[in-house]
PDB file of N, CA and C in Angstrom:
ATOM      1  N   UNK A   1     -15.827  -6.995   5.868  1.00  0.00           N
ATOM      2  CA  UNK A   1     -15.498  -7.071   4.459  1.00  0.00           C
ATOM      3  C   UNK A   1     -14.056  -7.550   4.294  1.00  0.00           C
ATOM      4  N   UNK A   2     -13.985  -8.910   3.477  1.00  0.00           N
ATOM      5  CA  UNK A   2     -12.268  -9.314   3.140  1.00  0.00           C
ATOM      6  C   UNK A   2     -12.329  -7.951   1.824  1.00  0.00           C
ATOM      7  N   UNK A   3     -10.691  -7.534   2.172  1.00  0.00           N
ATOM      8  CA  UNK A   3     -10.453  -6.554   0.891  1.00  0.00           C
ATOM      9  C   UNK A   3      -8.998  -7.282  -0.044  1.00  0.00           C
ATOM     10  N   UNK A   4      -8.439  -7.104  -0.728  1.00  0.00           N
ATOM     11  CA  UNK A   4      -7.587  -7.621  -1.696  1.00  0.00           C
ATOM     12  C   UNK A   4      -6.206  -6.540  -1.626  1.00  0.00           C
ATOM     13  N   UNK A   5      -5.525  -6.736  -1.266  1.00  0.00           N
ATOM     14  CA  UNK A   5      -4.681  -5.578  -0.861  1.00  0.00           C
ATOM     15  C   UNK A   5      -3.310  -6.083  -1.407  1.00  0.00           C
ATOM     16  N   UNK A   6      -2.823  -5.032  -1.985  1.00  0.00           N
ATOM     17  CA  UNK A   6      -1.722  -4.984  -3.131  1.00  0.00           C
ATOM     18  C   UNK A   6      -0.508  -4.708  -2.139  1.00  0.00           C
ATOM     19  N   UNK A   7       0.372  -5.180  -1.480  1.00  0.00           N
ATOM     20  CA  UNK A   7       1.768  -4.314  -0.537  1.00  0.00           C
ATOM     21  C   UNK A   7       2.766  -3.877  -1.741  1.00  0.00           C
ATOM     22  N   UNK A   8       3.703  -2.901  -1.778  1.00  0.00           N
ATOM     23  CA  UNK A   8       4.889  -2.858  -2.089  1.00  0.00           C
ATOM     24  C   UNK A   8       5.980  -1.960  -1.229  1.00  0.00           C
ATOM     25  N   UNK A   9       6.281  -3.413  -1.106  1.00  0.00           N
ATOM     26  CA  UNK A   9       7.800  -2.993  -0.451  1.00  0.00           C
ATOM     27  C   UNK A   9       9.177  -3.534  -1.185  1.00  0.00           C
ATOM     28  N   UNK A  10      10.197  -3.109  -1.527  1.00  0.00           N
ATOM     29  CA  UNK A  10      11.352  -3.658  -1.255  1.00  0.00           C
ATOM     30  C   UNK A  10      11.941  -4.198  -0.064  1.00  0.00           C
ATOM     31  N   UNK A  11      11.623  -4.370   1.158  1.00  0.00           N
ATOM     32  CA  UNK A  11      12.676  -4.635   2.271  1.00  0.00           C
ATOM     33  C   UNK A  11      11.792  -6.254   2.490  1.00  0.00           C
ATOM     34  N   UNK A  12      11.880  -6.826   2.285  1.00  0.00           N
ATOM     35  CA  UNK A  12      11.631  -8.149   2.555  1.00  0.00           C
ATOM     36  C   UNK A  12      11.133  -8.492   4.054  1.00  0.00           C
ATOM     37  N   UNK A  13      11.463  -8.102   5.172  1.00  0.00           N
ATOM     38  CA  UNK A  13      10.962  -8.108   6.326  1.00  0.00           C
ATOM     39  C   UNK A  13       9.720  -7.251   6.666  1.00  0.00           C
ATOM     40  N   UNK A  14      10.114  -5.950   5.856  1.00  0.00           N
ATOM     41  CA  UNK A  14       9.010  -4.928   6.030  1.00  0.00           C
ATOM     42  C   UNK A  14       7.615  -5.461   5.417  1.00  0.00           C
ATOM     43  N   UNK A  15       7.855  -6.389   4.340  1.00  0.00           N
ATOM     44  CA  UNK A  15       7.079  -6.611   3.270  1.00  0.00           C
ATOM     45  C   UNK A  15       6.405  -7.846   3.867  1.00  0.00           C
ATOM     46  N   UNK A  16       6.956  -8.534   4.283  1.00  0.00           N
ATOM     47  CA  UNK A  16       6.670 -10.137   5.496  1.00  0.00           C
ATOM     48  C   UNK A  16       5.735  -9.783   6.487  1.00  0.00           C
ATOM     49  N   UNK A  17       6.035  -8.170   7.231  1.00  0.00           N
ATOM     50  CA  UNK A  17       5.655  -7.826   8.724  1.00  0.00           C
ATOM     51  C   UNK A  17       3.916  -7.196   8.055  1.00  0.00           C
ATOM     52  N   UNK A  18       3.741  -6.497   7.122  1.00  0.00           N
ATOM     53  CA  UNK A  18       2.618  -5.829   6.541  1.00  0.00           C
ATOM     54  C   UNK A  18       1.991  -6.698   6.437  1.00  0.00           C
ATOM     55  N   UNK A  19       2.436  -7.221   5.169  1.00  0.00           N
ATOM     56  CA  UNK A  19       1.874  -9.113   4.668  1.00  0.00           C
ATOM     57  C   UNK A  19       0.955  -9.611   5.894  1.00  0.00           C
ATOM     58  N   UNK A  20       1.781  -9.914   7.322  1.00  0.00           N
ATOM     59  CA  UNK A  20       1.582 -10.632   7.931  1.00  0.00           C
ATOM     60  C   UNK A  20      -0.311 -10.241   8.815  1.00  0.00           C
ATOM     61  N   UNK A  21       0.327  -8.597   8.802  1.00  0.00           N
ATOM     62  CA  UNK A  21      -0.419  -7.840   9.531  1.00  0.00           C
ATOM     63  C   UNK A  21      -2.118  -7.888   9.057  1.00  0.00           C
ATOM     64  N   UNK A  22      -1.909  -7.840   7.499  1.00  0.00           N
ATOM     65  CA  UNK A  22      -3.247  -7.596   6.318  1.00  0.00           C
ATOM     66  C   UNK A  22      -3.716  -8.939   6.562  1.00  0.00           C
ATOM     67  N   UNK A  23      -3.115 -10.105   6.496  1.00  0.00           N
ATOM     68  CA  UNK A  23      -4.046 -11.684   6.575  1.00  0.00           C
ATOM     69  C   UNK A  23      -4.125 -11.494   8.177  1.00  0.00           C
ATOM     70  N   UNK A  24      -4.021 -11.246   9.148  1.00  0.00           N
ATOM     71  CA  UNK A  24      -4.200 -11.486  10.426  1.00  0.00           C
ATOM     72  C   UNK A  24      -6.092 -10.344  10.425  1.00  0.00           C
ATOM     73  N   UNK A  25      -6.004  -9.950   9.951  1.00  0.00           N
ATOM     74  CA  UNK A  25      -7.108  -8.881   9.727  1.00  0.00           C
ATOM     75  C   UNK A  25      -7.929  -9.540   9.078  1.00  0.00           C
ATOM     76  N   UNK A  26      -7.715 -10.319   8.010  1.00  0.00           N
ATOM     77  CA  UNK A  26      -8.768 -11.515   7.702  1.00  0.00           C
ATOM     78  C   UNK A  26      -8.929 -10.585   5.566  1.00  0.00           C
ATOM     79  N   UNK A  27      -7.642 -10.188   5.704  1.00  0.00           N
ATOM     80  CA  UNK A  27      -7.845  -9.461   3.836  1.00  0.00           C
ATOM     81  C   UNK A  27      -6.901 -10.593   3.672  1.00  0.00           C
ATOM     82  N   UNK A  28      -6.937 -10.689   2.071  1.00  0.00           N
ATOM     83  CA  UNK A  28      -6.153 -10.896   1.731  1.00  0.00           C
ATOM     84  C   UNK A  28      -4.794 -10.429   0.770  1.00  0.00           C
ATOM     85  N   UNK A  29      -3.358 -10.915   1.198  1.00  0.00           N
ATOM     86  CA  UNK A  29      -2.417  -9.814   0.258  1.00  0.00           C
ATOM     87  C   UNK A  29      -1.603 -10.654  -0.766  1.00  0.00           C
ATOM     88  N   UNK A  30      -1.330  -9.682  -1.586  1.00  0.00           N
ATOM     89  CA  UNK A  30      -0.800  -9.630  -2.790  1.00  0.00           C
ATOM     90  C   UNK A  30       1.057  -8.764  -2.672  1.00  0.00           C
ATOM     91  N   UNK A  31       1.703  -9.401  -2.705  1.00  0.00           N
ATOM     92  CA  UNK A  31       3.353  -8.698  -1.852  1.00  0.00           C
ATOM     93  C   UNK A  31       4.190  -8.372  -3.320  1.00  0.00           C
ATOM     94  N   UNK A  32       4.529  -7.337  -3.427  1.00  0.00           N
ATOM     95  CA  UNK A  32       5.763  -7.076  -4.834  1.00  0.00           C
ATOM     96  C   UNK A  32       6.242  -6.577  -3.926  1.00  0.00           C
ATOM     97  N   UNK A  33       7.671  -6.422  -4.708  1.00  0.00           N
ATOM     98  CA  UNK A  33       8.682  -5.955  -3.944  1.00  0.00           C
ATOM     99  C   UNK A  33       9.314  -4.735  -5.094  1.00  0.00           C
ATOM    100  N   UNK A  34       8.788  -4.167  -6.039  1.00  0.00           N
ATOM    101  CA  UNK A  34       8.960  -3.012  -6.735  1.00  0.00           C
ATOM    102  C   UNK A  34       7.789  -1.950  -7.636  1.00  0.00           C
ATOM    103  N   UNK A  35       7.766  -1.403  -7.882  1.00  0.00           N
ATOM    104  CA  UNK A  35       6.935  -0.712  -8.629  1.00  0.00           C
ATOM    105  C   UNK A  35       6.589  -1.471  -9.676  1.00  0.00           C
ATOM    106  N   UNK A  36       7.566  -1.963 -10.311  1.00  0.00           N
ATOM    107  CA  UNK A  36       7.151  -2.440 -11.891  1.00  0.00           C
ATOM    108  C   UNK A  36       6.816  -3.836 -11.889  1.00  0.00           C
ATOM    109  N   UNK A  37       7.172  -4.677 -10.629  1.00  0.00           N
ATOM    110  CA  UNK A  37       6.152  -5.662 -10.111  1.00  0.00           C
ATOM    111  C   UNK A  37       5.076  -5.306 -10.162  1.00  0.00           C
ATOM    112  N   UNK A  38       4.714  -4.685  -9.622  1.00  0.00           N
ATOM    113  CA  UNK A  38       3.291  -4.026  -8.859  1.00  0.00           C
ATOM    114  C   UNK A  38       2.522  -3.677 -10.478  1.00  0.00           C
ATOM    115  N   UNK A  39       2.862  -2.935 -11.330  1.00  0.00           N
ATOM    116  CA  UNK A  39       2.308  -2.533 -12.241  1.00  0.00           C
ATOM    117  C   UNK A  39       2.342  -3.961 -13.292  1.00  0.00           C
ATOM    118  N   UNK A  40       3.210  -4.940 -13.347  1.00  0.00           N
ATOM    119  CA  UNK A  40       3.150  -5.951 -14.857  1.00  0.00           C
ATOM    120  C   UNK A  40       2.369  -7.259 -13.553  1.00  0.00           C
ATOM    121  N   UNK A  41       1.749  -7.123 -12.107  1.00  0.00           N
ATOM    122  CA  UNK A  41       0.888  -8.124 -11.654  1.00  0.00           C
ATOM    123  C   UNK A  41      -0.216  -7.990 -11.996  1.00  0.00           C
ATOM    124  N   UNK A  42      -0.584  -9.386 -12.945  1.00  0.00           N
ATOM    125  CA  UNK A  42      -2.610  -9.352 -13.516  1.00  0.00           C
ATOM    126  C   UNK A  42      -3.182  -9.254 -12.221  1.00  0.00           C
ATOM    127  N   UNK A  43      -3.335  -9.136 -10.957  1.00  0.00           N
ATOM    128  CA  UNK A  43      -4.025  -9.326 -10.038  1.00  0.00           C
ATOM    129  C   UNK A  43      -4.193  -7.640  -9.323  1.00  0.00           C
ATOM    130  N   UNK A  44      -3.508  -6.788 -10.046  1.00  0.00           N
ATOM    131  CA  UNK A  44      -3.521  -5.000 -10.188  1.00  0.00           C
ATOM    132  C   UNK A  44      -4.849  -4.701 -10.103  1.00  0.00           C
ATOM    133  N   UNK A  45      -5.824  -5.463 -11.039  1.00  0.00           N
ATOM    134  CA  UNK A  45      -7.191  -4.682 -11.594  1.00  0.00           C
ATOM    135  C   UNK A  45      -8.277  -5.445 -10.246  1.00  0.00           C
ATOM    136  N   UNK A  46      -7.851  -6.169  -9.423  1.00  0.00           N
ATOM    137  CA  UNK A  46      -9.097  -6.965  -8.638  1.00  0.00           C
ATOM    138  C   UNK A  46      -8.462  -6.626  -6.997  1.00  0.00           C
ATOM    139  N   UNK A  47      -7.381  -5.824  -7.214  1.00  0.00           N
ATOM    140  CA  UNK A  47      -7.074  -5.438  -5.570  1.00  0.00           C
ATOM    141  C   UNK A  47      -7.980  -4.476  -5.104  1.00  0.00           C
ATOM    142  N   UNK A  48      -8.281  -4.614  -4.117  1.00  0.00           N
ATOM    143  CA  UNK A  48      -9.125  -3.023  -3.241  1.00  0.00           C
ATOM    144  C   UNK A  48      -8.698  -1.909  -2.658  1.00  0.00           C
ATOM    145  N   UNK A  49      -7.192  -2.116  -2.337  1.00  0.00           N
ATOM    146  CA  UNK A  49      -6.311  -1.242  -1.794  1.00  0.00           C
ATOM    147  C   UNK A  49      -4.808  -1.412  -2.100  1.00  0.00           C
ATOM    148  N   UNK A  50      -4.349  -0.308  -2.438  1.00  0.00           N
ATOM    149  CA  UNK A  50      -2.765  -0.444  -2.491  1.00  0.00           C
ATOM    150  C   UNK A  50      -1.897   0.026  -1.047  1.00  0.00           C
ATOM    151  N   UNK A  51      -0.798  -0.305  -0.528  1.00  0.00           N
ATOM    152  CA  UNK A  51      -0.290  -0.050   0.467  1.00  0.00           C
ATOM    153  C   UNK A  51       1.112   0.207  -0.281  1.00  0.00           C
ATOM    154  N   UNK A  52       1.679   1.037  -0.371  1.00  0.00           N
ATOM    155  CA  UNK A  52       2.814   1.338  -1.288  1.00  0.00           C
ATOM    156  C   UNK A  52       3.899   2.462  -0.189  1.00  0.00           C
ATOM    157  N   UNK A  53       5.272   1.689  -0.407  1.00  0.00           N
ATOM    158  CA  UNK A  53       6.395   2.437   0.388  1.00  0.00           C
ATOM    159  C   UNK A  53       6.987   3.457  -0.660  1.00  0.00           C
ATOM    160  N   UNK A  54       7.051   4.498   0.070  1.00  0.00           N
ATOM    161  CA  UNK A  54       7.478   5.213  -1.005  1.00  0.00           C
ATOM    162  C   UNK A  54       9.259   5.124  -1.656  1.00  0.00           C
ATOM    163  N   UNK A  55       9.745   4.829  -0.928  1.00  0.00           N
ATOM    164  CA  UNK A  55      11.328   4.246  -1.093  1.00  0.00           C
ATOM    165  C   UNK A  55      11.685   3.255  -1.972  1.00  0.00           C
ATOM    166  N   UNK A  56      11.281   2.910  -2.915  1.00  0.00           N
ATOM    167  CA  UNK A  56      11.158   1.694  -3.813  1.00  0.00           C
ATOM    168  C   UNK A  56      12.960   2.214  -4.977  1.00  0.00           C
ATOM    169  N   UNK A  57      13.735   0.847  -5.401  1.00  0.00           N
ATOM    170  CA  UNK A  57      14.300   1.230  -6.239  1.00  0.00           C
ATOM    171  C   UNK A  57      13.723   0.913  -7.738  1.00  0.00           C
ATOM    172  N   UNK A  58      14.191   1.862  -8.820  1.00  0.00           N
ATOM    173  CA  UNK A  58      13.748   1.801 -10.175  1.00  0.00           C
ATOM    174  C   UNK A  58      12.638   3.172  -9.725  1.00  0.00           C
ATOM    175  N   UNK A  59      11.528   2.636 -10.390  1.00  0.00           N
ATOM    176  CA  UNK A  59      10.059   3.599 -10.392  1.00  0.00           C
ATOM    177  C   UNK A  59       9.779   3.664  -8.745  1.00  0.00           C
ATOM    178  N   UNK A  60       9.718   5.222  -8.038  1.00  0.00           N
ATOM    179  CA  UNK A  60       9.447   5.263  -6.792  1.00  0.00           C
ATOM    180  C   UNK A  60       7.911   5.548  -6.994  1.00  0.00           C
ATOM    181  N   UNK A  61       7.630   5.646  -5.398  1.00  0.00           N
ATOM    182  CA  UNK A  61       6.926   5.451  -5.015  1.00  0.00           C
ATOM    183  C   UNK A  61       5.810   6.159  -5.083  1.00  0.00           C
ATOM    184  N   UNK A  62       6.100   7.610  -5.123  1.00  0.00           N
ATOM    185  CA  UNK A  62       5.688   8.731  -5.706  1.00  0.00           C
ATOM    186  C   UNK A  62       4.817   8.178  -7.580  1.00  0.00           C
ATOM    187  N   UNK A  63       6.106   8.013  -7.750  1.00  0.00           N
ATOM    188  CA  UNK A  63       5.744   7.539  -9.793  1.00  0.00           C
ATOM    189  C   UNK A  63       4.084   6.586  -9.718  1.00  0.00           C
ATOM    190  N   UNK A  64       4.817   5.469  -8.867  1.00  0.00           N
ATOM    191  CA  UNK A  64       3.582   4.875  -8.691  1.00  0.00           C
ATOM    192  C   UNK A  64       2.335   5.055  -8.490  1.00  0.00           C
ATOM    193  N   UNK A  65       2.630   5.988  -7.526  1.00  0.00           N
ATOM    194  CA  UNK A  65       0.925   5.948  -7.115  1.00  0.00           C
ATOM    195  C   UNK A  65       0.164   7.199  -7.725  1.00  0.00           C
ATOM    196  N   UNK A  66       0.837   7.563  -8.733  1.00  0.00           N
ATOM    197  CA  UNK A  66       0.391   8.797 -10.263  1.00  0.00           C
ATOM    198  C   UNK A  66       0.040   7.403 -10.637  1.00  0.00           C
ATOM    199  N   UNK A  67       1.001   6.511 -11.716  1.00  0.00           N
ATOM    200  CA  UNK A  67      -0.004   5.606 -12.205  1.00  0.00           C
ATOM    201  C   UNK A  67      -1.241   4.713 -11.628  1.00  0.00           C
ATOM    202  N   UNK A  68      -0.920   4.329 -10.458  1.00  0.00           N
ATOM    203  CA  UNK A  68      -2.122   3.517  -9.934  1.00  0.00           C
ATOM    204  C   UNK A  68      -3.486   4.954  -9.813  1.00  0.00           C
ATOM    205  N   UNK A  69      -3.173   5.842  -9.442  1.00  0.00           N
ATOM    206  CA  UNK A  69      -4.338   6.826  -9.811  1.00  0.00           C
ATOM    207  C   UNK A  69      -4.637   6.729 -11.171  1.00  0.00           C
ATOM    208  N   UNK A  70      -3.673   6.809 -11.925  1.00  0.00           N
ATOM    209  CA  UNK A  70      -4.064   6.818 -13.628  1.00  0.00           C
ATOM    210  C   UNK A  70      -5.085   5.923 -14.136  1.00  0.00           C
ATOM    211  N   UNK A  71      -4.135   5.040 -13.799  1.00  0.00           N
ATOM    212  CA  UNK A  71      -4.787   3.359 -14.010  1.00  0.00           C
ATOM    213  C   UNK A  71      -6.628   2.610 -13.163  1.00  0.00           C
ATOM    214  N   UNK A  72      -6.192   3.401 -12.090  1.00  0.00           N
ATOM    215  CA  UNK A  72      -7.473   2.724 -11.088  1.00  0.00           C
ATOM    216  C   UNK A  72      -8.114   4.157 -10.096  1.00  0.00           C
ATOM    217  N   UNK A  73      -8.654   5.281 -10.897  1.00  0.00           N
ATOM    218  CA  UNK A  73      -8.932   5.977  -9.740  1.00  0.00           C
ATOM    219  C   UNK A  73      -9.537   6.497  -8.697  1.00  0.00           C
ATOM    220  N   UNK A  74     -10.423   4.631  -8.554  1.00  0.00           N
ATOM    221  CA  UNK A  74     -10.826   4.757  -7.603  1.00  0.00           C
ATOM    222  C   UNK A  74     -10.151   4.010  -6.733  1.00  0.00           C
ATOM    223  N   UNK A  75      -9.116   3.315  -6.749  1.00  0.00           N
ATOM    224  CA  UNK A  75      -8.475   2.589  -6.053  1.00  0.00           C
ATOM    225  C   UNK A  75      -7.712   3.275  -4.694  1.00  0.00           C
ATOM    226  N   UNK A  76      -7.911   2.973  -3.571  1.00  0.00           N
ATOM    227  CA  UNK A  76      -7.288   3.891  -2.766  1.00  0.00           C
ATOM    228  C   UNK A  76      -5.756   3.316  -1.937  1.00  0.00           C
ATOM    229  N   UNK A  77      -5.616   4.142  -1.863  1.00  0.00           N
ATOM    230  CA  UNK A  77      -4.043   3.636  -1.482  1.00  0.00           C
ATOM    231  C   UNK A  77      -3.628   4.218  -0.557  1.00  0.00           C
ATOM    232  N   UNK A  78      -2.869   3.375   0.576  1.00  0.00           N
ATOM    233  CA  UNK A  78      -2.130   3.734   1.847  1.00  0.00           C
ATOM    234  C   UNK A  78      -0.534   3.985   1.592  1.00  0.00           C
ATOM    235  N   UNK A  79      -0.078   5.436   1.849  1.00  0.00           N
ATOM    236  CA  UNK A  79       1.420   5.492   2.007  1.00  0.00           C
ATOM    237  C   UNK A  79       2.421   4.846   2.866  1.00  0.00           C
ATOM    238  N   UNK A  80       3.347   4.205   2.914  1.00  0.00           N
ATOM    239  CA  UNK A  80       4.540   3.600   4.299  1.00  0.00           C
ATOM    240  C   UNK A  80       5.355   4.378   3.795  1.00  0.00           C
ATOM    241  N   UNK A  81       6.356   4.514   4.599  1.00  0.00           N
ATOM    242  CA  UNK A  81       7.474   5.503   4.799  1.00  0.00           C
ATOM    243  C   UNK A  81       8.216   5.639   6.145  1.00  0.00           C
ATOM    244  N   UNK A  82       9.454   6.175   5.770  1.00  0.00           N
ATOM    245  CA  UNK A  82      10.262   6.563   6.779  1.00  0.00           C
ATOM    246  C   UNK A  82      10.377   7.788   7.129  1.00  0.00           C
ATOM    247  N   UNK A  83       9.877   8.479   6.043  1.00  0.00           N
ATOM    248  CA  UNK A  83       9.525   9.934   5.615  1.00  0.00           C
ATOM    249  C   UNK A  83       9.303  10.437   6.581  1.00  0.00           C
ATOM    250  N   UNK A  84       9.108  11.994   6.631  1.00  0.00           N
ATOM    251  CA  UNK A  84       8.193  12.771   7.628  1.00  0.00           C
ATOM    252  C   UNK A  84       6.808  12.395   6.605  1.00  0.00           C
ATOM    253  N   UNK A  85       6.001  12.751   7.066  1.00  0.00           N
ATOM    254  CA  UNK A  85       4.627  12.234   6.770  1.00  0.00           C
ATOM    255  C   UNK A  85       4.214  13.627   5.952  1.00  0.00           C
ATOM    256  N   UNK A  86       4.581  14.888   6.217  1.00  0.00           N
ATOM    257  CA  UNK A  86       4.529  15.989   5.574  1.00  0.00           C
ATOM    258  C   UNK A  86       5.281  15.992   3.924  1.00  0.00           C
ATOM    259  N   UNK A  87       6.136  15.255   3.675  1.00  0.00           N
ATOM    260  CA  UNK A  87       6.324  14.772   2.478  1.00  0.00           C
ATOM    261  C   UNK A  87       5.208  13.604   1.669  1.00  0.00           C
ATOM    262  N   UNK A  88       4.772  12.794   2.279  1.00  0.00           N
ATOM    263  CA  UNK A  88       3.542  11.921   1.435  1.00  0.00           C
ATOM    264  C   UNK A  88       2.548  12.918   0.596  1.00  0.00           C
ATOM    265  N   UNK A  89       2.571  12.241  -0.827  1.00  0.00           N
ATOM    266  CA  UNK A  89       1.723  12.703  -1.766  1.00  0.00           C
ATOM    267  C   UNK A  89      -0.141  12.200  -0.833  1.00  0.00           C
ATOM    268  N   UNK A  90      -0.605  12.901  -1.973  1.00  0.00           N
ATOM    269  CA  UNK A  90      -2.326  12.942  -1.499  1.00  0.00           C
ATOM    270  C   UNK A  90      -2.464  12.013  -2.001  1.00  0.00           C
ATOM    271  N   UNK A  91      -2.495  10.841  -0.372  1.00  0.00           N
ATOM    272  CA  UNK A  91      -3.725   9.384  -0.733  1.00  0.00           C
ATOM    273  C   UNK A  91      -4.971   9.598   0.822  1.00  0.00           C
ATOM    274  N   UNK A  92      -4.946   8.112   0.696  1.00  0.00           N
ATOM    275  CA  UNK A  92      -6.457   8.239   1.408  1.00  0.00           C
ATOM    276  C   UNK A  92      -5.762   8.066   2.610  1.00  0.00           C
ATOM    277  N   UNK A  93      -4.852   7.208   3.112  1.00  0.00           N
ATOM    278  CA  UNK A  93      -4.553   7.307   4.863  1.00  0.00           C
ATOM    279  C   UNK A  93      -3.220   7.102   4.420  1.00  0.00           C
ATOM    280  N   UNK A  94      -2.104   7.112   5.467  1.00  0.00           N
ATOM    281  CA  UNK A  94      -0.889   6.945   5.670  1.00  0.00           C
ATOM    282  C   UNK A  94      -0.575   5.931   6.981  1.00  0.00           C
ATOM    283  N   UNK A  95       0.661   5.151   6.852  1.00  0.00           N
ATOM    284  CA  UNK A  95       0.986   4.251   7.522  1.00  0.00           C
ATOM    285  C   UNK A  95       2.457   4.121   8.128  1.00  0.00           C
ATOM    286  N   UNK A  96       3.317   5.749   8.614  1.00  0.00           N
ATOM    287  CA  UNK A  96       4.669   5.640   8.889  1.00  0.00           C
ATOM    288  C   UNK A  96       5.206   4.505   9.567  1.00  0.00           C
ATOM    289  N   UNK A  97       6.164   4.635   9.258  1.00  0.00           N
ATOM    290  CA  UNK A  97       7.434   3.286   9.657  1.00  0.00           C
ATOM    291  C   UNK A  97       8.270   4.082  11.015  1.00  0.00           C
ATOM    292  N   UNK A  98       8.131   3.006  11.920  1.00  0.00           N
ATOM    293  CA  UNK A  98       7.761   2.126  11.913  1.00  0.00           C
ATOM    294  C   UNK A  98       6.445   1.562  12.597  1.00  0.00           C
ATOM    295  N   UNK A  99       5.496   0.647  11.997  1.00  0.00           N
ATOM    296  CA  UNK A  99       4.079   0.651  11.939  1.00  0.00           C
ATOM    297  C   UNK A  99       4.004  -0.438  12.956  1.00  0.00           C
ATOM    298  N   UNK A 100       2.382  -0.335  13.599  1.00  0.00           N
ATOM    299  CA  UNK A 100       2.071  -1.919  14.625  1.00  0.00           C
ATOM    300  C   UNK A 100       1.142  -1.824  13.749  1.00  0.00           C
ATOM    301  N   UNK A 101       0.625  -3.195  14.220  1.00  0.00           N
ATOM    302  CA  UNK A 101      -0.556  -3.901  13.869  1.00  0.00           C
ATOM    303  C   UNK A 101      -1.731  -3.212  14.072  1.00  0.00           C
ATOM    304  N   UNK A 102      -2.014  -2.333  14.594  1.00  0.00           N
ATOM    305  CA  UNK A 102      -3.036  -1.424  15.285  1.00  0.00           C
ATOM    306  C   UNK A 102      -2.798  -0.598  14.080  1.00  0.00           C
ATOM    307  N   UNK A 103      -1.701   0.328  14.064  1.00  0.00           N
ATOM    308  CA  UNK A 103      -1.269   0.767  12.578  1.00  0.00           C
ATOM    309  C   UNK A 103      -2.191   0.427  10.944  1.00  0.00           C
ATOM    310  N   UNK A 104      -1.916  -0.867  10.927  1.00  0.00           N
ATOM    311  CA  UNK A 104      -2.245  -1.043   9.556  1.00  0.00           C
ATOM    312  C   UNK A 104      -3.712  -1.405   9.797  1.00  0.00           C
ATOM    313  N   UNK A 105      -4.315  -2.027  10.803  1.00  0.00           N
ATOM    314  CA  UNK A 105      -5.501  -1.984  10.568  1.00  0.00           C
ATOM    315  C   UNK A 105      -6.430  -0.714  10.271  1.00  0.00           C
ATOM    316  N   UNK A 106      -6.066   0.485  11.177  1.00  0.00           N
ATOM    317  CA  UNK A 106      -6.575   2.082  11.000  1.00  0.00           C
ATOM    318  C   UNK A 106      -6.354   2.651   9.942  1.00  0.00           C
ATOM    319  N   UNK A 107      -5.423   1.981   9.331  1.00  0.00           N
ATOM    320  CA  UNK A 107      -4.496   2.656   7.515  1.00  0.00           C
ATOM    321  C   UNK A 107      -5.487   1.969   6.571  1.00  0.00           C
ATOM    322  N   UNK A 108      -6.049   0.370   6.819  1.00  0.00           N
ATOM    323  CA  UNK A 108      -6.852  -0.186   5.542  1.00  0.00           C
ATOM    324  C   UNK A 108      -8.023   0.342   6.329  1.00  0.00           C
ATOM    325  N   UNK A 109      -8.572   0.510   7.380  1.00  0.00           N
ATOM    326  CA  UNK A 109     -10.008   0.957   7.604  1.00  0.00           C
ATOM    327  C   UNK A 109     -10.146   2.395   6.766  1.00  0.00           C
ATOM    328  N   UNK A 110      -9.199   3.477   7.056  1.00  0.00           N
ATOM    329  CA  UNK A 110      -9.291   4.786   6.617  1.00  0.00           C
ATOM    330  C   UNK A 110      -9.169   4.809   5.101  1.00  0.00           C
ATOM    331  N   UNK A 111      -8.724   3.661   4.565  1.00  0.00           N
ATOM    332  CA  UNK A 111      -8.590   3.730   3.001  1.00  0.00           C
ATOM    333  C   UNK A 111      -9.556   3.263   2.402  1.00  0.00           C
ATOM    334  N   UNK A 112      -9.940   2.151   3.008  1.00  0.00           N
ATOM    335  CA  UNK A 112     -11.166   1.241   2.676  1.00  0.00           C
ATOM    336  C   UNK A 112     -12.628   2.211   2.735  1.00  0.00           C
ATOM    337  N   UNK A 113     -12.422   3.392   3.538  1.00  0.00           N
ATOM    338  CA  UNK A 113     -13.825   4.421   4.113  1.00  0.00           C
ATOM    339  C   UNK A 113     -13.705   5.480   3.097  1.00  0.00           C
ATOM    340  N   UNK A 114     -12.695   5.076   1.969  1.00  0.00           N
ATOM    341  CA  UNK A 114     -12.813   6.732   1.101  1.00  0.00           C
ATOM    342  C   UNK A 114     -11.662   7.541   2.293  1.00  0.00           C
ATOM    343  N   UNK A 115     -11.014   7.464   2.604  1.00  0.00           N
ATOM    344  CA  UNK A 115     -10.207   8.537   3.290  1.00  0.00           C
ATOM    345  C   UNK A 115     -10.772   9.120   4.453  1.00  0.00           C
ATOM    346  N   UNK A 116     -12.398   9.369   4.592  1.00  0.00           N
ATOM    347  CA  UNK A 116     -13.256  10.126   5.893  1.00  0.00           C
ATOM    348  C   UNK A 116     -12.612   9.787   7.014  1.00  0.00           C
TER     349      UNK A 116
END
């Protein structure tokens, strides 16, 4: 299954390296680099997965993914972070930093499966 996958990152490399990771997997991505990107992109309502860092400046990351639940709730979404992982709010998989490629594929499989 190609899925439609939303990234947000601010760090431009981080955001390049994910990016890179999601089309090598054969999805295709959609890259903001803030929350309020992420929320004013028309292409919000036809993604399949969000991948969202929680470190974002303006609206974090946290904020976000209350609205993308608000907004889409069935939409499932993968956390990145630098975080301890014991801080990530309740989504469907998590993806700490720093991530491989092996990484993000197990993060969109586990999100893409409902979380199971």
């Amino acid at each position: 299954m190609t899925a439609r996958v939303l990234i947000v990152d601010d760090e431009p490399d981080e955001l390049a390296l994910i990016t890179r990771h999601v089309r090598r997997l054969g999805h295709d991505a959609v890259g903001v680099k803030s929350a309020e990107e992420a929320l004013a992109n028309p292409e919000l309502d036809t993604v399949d997965v969000a991948i969202v860092d929680l470190r974002l400046p303006g609206m974090g990351g946290w904020e976000l993914i209350d609205v993308l639940h608000e907004r889409r709730p069935d939409l499932p979404v993968v956390v990145t972070s630098v975080l301890d992982a014991d801080d990530y709010p309740h989504v469907e998989a998590w993806l700490p930093k720093p991530f491989t490629g092996d990484g993000v594929q197990a993060a969109l499989a586990r999100a893409l499966a409902g979380g199971s």
